[in-house]
Protein backbone atom coordinates (compact mmCIF):
# COMPACT_ATOMS: atom_id res chain seq x y z
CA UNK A 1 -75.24 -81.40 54.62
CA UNK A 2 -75.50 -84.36 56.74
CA UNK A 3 -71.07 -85.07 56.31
CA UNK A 4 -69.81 -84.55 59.63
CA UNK A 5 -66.56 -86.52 58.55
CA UNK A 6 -64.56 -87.39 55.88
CA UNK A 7 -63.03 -91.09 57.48
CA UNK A 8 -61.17 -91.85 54.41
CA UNK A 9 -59.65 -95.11 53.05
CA UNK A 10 -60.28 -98.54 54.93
CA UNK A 11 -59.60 -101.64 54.16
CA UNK A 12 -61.89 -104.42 55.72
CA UNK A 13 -61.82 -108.41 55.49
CA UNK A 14 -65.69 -109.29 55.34
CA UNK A 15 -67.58 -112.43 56.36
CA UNK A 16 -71.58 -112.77 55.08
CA UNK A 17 -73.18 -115.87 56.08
CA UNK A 18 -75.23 -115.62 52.76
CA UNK A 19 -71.96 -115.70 50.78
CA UNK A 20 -71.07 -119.02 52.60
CA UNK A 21 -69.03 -116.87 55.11
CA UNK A 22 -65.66 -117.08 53.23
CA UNK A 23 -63.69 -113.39 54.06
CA UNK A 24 -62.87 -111.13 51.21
CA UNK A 25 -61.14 -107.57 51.30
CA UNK A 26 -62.10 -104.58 50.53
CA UNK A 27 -61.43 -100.94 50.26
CA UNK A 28 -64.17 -98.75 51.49
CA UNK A 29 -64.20 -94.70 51.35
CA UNK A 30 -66.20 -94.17 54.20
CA UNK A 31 -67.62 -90.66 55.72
CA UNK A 32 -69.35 -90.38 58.45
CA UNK A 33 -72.48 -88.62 58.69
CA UNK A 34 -75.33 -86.94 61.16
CA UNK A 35 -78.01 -89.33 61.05
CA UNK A 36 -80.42 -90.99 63.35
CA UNK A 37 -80.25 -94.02 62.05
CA UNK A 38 -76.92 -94.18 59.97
CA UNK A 39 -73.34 -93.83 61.75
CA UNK A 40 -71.46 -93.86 58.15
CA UNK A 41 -72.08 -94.34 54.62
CA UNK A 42 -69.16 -96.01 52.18
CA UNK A 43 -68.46 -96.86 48.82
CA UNK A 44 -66.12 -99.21 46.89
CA UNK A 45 -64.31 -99.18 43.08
CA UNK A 46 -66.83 -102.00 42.18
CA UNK A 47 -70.08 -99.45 43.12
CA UNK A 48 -71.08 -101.12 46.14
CA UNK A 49 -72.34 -98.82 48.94
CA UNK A 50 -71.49 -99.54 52.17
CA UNK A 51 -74.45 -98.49 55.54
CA UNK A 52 -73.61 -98.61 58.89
CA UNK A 53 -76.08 -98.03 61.17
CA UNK A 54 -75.68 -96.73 64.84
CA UNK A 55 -77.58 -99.83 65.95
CA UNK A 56 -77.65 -102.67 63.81
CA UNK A 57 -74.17 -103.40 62.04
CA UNK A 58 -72.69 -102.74 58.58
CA UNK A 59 -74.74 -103.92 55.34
CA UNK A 60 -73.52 -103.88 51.95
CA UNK A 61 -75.78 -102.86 48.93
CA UNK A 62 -74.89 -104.54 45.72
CA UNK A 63 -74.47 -102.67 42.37
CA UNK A 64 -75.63 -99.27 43.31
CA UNK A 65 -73.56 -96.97 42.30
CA UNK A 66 -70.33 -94.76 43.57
CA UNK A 67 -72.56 -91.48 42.89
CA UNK A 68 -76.03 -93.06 43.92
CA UNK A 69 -73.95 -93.85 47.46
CA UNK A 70 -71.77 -90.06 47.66
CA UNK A 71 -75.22 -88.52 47.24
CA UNK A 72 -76.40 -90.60 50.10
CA UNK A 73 -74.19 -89.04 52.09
CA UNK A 74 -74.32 -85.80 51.18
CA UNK A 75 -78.35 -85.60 50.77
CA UNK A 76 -80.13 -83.18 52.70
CA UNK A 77 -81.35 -86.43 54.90
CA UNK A 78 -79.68 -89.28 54.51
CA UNK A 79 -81.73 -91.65 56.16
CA UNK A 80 -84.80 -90.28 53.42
CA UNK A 81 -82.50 -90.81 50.91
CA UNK A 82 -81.58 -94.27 51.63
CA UNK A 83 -85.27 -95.40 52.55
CA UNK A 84 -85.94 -94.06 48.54
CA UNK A 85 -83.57 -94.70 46.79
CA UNK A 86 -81.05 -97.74 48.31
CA UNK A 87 -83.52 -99.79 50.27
CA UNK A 88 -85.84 -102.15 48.90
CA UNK A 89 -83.96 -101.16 45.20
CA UNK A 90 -80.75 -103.07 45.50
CA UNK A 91 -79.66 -106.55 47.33
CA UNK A 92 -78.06 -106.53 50.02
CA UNK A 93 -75.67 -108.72 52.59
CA UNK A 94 -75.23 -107.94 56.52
CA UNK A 95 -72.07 -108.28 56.82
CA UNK A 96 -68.98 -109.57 59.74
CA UNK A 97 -65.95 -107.10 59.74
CA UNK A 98 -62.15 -107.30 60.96
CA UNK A 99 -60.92 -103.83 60.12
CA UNK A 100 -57.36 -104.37 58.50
């Protein structure tokens, strides 16, 4: 399993330019996981899932799914598993953070 770590709990105050840039807070369960491409994968009560990739920042994927983003992180690959069944399925928002 790609897990390496279970991070826990955070809470984050976000910031998307699409959403007109006004912060909101959030709770994210984050784990991190061992992945070329993707530092951590999260997940929120509302079903968002949460990507972080070692490179390019932290994007939020609307409406997935708590389950659709645990098995993300615990796929086989991760990175094949979000190129299937997360990207190009759900919108999405890069988004700003100040951890909390």
């Amino acid at each position: 399993m790609p897990v390496t770590e279970k991070i826990g709990k955070q809470k984050l105050i976000l910031r998307s330019k699409t959403l007109g840039d006004l912060p909101w807070e959030v709770e994210v369960n984050w784990v991190a996981v061992d992945s070329s491409n993707i530092k951590r994968v999260g997940w929120d009560v509302g079903g968002n899932t949460y990507v972080e990739f070692h490179h390019d920042g932290i994007y939020c994927y609307v409406g997935t799914s708590i389950q659709k983003a645990v098995a993300c992180a615990y796929a086989q690959s991760t990175g094949e598993y979000f190129a299937r069944k997360i990207k190009g399925v759900y919108p999405y928002v890069k988004i700003k953070v100040g951890l909390k």
